[in-house]
PDB file of N, CA and C in Angstrom:
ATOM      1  N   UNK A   1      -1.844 -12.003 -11.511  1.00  0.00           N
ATOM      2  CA  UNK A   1      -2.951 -12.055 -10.602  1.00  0.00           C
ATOM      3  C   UNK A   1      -2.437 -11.834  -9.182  1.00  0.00           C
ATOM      4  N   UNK A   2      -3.341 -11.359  -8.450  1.00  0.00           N
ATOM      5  CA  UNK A   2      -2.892 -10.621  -7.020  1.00  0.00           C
ATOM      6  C   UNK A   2      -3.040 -12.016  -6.527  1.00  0.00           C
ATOM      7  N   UNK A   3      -2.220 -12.537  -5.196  1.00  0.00           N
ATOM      8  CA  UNK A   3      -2.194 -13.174  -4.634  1.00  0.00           C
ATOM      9  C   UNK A   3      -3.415 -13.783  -3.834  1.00  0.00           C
ATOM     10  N   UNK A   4      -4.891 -14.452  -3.671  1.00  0.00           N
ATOM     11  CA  UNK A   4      -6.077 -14.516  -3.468  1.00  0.00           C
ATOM     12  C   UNK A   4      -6.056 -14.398  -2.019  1.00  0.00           C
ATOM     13  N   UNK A   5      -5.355 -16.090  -2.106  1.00  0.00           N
ATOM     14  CA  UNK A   5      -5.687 -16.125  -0.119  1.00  0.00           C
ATOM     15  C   UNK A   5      -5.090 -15.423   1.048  1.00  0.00           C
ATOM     16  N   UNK A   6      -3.898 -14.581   0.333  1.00  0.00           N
ATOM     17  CA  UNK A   6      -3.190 -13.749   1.533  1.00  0.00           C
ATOM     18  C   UNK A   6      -4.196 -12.422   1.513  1.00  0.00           C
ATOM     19  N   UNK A   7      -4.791 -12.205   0.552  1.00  0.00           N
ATOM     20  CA  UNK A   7      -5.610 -10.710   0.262  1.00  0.00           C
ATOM     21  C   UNK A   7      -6.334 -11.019   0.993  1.00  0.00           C
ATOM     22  N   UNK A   8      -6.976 -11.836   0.639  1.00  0.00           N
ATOM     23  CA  UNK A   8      -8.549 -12.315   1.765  1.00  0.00           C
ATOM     24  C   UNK A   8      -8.357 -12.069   3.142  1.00  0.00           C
ATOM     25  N   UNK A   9      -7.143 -13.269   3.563  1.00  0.00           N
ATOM     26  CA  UNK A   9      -7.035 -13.113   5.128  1.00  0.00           C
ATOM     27  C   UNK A   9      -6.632 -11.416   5.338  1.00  0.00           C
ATOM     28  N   UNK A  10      -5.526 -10.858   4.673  1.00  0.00           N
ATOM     29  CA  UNK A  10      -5.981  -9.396   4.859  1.00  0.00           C
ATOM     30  C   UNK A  10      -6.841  -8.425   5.044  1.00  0.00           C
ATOM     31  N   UNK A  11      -7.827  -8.943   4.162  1.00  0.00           N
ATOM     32  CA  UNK A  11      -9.350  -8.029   4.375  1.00  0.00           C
ATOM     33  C   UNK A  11      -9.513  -8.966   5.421  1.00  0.00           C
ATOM     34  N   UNK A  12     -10.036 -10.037   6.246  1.00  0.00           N
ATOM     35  CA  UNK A  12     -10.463 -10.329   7.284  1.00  0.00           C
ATOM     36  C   UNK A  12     -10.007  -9.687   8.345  1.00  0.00           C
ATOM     37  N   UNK A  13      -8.779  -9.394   8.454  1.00  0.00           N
ATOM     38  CA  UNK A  13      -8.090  -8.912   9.332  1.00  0.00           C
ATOM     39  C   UNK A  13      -8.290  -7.198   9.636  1.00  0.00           C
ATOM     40  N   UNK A  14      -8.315  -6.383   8.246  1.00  0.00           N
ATOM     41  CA  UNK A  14      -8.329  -5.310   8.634  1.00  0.00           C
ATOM     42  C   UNK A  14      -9.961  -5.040   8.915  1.00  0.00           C
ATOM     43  N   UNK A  15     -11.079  -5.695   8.502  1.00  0.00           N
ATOM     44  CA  UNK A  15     -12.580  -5.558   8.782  1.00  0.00           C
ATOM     45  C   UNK A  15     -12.775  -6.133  10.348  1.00  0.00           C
ATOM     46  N   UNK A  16     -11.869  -6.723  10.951  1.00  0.00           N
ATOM     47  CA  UNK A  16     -12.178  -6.581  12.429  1.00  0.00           C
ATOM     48  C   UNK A  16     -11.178  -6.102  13.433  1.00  0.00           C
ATOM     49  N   UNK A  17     -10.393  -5.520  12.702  1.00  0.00           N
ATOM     50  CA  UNK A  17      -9.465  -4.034  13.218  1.00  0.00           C
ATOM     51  C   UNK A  17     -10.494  -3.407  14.057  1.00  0.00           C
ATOM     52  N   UNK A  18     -11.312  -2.317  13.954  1.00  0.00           N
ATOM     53  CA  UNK A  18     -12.149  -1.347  14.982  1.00  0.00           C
ATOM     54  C   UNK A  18     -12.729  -2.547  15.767  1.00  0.00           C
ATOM     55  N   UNK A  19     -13.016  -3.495  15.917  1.00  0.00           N
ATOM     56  CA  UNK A  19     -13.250  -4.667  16.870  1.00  0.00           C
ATOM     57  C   UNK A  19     -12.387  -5.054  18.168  1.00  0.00           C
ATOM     58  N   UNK A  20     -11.196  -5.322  17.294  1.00  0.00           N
ATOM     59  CA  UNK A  20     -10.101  -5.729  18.567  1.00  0.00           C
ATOM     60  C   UNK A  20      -9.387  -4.390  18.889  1.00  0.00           C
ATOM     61  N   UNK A  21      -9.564  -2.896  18.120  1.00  0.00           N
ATOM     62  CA  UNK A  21      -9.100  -1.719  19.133  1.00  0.00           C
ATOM     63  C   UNK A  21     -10.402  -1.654  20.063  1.00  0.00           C
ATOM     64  N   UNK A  22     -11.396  -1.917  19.852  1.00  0.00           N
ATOM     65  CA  UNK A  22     -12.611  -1.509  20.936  1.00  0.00           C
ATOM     66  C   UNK A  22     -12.542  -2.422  21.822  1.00  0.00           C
ATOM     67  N   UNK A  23     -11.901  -3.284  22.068  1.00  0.00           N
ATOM     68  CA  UNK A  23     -11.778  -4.774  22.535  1.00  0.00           C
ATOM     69  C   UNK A  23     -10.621  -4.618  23.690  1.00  0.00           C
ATOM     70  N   UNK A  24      -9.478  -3.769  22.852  1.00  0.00           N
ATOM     71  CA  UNK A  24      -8.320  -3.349  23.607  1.00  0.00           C
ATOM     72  C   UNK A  24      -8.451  -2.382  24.594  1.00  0.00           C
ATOM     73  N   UNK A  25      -9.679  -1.537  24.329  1.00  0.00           N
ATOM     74  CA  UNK A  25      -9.992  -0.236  25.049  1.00  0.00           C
ATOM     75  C   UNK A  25      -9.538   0.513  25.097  1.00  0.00           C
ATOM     76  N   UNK A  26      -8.907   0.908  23.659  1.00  0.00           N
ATOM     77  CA  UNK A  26      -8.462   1.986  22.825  1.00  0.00           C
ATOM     78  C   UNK A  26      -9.888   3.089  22.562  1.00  0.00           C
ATOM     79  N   UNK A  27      -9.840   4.162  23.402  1.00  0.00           N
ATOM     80  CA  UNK A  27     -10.648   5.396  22.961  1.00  0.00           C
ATOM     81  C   UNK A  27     -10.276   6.303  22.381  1.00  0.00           C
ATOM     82  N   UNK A  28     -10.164   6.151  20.875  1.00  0.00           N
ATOM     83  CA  UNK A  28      -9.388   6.914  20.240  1.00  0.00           C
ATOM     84  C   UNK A  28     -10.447   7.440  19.106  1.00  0.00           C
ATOM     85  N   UNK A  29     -10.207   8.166  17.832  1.00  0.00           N
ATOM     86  CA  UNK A  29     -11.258   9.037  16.969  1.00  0.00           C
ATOM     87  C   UNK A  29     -11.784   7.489  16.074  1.00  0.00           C
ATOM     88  N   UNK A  30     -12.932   7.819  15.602  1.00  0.00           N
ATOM     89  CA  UNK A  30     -13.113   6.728  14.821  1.00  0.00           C
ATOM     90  C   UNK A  30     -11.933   6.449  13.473  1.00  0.00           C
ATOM     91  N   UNK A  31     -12.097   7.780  13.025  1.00  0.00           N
ATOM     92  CA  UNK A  31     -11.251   7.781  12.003  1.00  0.00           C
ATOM     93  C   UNK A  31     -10.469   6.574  11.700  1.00  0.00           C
ATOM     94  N   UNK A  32      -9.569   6.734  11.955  1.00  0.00           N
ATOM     95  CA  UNK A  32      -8.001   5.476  11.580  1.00  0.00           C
ATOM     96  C   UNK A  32      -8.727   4.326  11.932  1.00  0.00           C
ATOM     97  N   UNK A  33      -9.962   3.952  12.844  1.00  0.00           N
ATOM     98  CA  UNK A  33     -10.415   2.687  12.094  1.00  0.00           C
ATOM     99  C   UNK A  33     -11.190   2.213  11.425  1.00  0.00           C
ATOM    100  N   UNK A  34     -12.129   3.519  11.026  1.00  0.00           N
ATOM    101  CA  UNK A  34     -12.807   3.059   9.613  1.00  0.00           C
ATOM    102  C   UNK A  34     -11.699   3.146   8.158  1.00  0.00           C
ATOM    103  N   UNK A  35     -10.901   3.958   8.664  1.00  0.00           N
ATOM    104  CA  UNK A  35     -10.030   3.946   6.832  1.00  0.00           C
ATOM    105  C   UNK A  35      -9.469   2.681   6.864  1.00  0.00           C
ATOM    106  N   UNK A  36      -8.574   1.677   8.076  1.00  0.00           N
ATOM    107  CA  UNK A  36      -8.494   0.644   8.078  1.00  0.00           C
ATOM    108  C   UNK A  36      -9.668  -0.442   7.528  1.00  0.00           C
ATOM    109  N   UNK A  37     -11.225  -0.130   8.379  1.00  0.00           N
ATOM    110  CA  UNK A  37     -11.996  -1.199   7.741  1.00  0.00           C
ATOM    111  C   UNK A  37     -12.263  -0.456   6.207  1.00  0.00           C
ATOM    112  N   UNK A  38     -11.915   0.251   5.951  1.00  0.00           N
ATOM    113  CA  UNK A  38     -12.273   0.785   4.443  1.00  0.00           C
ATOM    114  C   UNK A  38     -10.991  -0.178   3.297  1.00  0.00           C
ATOM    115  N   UNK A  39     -10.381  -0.083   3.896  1.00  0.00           N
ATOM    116  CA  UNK A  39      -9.230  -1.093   3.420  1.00  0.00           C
ATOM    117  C   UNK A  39      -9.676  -2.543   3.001  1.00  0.00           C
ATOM    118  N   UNK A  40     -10.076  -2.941   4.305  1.00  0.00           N
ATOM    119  CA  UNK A  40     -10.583  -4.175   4.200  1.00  0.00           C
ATOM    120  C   UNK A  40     -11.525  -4.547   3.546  1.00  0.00           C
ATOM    121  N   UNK A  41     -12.068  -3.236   2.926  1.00  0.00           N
ATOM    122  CA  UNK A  41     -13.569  -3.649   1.420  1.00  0.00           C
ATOM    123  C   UNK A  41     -12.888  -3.312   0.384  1.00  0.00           C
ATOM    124  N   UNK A  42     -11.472  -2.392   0.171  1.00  0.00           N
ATOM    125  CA  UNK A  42     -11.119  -2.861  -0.645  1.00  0.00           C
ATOM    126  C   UNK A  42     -10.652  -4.116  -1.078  1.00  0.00           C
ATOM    127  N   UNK A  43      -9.875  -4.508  -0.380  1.00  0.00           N
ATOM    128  CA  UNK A  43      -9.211  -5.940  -0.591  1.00  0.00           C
ATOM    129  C   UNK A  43     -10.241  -6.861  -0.557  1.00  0.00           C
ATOM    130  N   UNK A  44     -11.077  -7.329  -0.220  1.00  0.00           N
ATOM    131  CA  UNK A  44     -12.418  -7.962  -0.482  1.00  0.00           C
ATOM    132  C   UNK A  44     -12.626  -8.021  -1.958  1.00  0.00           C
ATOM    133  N   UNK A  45     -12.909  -6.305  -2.399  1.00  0.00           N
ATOM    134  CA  UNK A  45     -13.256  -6.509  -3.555  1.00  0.00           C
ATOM    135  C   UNK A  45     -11.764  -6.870  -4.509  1.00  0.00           C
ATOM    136  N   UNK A  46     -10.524  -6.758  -4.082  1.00  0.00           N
ATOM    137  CA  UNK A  46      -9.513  -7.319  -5.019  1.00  0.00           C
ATOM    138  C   UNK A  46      -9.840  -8.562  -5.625  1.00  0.00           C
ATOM    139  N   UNK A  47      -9.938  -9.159  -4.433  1.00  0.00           N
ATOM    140  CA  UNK A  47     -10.211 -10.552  -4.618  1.00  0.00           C
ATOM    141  C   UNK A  47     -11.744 -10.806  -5.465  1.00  0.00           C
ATOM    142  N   UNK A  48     -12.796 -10.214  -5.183  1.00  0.00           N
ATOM    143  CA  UNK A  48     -13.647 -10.748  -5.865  1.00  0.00           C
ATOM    144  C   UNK A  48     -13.565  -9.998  -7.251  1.00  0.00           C
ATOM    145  N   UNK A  49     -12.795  -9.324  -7.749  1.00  0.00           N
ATOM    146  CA  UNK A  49     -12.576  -8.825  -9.245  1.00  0.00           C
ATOM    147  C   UNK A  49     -11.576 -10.387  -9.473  1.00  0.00           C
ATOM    148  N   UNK A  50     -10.907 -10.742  -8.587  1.00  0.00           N
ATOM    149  CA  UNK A  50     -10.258 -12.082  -9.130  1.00  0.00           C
ATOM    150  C   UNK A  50     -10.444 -13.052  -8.955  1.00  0.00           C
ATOM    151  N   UNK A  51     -11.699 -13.417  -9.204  1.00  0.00           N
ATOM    152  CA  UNK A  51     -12.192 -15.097  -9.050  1.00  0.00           C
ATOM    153  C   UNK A  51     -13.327 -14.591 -10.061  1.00  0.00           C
ATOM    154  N   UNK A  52     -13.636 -13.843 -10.963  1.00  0.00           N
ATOM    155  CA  UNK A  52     -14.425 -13.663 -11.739  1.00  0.00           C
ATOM    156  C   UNK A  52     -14.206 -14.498 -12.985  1.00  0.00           C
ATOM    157  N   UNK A  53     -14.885 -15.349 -13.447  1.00  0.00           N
ATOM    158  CA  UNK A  53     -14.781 -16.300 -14.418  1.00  0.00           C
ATOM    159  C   UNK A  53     -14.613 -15.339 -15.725  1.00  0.00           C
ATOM    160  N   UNK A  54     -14.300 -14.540 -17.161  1.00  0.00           N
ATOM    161  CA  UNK A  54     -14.944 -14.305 -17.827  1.00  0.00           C
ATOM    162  C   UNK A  54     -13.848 -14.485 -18.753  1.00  0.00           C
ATOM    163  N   UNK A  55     -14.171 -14.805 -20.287  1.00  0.00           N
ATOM    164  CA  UNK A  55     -13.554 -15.540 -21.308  1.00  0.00           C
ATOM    165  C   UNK A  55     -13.161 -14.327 -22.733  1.00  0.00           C
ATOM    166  N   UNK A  56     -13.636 -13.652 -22.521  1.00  0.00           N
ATOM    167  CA  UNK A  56     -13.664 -12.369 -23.316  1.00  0.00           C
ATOM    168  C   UNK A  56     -12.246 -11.721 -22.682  1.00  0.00           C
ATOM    169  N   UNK A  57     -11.623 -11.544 -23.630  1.00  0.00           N
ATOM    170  CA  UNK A  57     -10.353 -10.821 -23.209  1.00  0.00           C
ATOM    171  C   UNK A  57     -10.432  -9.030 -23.224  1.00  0.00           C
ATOM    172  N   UNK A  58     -11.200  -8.979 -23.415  1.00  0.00           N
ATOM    173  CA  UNK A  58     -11.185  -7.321 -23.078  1.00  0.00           C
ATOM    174  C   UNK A  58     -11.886  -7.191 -21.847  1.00  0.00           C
ATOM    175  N   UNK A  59     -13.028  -8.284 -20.917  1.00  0.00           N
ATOM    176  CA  UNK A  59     -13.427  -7.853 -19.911  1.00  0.00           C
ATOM    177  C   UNK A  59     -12.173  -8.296 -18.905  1.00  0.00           C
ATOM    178  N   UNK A  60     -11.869  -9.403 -18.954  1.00  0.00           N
ATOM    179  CA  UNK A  60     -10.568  -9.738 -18.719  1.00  0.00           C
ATOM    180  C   UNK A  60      -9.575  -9.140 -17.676  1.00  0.00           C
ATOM    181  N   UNK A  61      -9.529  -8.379 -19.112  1.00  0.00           N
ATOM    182  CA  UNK A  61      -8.957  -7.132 -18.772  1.00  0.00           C
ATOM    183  C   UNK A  61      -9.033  -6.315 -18.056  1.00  0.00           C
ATOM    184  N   UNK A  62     -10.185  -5.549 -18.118  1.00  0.00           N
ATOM    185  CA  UNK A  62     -10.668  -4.689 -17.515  1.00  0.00           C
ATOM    186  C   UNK A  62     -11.081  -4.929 -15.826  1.00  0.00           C
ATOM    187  N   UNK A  63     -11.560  -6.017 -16.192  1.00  0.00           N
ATOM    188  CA  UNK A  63     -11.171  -6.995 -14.113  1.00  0.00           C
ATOM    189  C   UNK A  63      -9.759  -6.891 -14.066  1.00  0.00           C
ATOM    190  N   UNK A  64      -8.992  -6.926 -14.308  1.00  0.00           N
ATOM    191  CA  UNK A  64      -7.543  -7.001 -13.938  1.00  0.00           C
ATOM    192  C   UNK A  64      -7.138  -5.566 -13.629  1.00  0.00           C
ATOM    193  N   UNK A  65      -7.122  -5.005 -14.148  1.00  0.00           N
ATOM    194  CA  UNK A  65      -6.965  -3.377 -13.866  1.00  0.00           C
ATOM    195  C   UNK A  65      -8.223  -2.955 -12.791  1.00  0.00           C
ATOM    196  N   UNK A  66      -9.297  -3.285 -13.035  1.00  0.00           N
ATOM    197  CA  UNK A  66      -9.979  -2.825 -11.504  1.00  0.00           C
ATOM    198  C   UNK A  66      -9.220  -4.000 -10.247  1.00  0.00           C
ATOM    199  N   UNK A  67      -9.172  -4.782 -10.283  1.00  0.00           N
ATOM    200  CA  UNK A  67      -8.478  -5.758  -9.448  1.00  0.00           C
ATOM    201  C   UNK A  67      -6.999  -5.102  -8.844  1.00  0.00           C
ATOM    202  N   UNK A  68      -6.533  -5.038  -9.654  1.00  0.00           N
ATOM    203  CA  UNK A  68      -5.093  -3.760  -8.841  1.00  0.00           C
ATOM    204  C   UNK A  68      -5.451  -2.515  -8.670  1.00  0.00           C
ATOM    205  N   UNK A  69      -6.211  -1.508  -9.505  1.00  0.00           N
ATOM    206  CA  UNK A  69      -6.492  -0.366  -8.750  1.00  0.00           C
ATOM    207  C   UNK A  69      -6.916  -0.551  -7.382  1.00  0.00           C
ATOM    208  N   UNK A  70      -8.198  -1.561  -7.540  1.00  0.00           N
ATOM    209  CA  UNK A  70      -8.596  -1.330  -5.572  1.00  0.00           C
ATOM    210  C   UNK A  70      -7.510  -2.372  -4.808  1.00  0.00           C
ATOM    211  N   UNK A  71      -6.897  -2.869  -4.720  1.00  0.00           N
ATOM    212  CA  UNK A  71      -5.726  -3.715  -4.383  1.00  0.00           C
ATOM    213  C   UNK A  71      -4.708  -2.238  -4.042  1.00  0.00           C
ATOM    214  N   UNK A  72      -4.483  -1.234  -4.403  1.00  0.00           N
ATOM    215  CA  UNK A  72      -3.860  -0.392  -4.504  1.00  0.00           C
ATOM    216  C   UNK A  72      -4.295   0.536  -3.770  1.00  0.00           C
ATOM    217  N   UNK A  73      -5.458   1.056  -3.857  1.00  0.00           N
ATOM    218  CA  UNK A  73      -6.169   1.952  -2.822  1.00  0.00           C
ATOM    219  C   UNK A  73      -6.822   1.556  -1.340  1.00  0.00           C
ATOM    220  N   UNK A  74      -6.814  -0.109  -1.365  1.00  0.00           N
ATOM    221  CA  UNK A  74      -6.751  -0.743   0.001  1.00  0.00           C
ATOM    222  C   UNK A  74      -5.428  -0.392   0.876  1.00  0.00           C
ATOM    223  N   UNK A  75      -4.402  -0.277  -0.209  1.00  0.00           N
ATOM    224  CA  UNK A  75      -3.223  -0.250   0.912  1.00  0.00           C
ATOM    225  C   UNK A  75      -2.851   1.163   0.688  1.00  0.00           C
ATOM    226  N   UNK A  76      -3.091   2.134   0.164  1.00  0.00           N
ATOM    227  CA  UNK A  76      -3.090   3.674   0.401  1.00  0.00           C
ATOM    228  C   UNK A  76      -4.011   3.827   1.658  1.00  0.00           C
ATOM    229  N   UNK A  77      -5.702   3.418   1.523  1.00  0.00           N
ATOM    230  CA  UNK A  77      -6.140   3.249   3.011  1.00  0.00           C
ATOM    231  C   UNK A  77      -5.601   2.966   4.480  1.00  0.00           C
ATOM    232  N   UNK A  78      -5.351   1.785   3.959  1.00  0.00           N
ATOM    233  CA  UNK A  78      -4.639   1.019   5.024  1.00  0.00           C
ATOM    234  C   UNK A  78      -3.304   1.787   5.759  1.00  0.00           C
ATOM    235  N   UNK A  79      -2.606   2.753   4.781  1.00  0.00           N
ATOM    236  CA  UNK A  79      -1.383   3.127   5.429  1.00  0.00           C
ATOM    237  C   UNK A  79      -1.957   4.376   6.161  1.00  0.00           C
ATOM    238  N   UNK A  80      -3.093   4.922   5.155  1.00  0.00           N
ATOM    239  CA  UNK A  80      -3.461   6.354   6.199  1.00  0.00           C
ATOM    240  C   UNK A  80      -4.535   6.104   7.401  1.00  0.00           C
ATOM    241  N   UNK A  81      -4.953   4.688   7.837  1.00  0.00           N
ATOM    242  CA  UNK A  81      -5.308   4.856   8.804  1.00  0.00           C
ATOM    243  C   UNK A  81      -4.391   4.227  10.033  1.00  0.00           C
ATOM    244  N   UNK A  82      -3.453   3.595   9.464  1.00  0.00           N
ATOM    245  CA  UNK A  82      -2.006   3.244  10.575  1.00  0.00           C
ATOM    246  C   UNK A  82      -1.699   4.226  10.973  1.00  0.00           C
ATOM    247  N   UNK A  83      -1.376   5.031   9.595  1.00  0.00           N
ATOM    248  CA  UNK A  83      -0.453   6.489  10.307  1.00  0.00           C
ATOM    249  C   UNK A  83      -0.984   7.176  11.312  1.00  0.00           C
ATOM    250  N   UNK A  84      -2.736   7.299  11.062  1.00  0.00           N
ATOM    251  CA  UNK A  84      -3.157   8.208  11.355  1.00  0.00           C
ATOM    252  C   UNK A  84      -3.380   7.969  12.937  1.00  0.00           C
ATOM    253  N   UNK A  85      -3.844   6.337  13.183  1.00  0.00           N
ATOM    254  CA  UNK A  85      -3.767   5.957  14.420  1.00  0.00           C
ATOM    255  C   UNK A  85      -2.873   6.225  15.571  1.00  0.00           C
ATOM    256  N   UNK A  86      -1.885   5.659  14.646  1.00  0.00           N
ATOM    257  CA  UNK A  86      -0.240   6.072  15.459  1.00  0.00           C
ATOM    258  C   UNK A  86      -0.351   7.810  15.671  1.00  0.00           C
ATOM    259  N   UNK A  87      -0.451   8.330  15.106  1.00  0.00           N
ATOM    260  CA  UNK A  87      -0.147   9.655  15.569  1.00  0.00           C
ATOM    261  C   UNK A  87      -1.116  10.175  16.769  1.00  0.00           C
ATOM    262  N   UNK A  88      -2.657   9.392  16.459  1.00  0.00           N
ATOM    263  CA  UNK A  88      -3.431  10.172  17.956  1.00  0.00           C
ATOM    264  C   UNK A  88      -2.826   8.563  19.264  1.00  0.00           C
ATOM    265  N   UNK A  89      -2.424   7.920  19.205  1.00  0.00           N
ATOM    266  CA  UNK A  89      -1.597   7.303  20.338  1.00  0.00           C
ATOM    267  C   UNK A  89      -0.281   8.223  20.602  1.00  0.00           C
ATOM    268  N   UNK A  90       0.522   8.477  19.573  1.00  0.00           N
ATOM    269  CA  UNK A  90       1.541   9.077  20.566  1.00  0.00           C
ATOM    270  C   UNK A  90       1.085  10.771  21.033  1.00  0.00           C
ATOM    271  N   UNK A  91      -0.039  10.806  20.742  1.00  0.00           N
ATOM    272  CA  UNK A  91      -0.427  12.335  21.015  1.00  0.00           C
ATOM    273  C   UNK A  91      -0.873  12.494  21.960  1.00  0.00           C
ATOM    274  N   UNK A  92      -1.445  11.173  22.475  1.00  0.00           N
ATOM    275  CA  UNK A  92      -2.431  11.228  24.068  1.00  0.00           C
ATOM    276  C   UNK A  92      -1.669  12.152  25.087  1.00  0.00           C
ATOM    277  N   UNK A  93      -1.688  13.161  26.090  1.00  0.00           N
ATOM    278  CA  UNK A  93      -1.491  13.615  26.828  1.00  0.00           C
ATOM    279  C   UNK A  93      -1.284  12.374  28.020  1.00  0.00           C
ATOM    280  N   UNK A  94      -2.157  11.576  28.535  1.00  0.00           N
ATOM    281  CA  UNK A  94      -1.530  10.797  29.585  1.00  0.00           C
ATOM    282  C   UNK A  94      -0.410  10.648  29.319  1.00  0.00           C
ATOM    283  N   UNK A  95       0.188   9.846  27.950  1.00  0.00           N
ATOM    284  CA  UNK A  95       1.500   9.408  28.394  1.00  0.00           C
ATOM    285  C   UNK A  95       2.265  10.114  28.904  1.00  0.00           C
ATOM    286  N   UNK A  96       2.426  11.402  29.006  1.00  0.00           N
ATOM    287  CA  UNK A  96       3.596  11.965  28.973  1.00  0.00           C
ATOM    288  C   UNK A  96       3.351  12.481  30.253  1.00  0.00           C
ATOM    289  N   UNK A  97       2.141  12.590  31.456  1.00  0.00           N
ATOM    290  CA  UNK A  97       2.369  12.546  32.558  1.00  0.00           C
ATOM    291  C   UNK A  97       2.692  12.340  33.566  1.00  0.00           C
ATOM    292  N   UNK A  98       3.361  10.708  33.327  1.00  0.00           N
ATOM    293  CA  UNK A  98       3.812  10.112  34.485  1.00  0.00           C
ATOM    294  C   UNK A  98       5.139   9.927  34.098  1.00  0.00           C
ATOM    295  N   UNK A  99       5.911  10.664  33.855  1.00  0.00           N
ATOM    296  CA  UNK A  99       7.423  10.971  33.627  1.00  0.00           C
ATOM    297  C   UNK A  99       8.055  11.182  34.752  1.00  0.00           C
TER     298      UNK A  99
END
């Protein structure tokens, strides 16, 4: 089983990501922070595929494997909207004007 309460605070964290960059007064593409908050519904739903009560071992199952697939595609998200962030910050033209 995926770890519950570190996932959670993870999705909390990355669902108010575009918050504290708008906060920071970062004007940057939306992009990299919706794939971040896109992250953060995955991991949401990690967790709620794992607190699902069910006694049948084939559904079980089948929560467990959806439970790591999106656990898995939260943090494929998550890395392509870091990357993607990072790259339009070091791309800004200001910085490199006051050299």
């Amino acid at each position: 089983m995926v770890m519950m309460y570190e996932t959670l605070f993870l999705a909390f964290v990355a669902l108010v990501a575009p918050l504290f960059g708008k906060l920071a007064g970062y004007e940057l593409h939306r992009k990299p922070f919706e794939f971040v908050a896109c992250s953060g519904l995955f991991f949401l739903l990690t967790v709620a595929f794992g607190v699902l009560p069910f006694e049948h071992t084939f559904l079980s199952g089948v929560w467990y494997v959806a439970s790591v697939i999106s656990y898995f595609i939260g943090w494929f998200t998550l890395f392509i909207g870091t990357f993607w962030a990072l790259y339009d910050v070091i791309r800004i033209p200001e910085a490199h004007e006051h050299r």
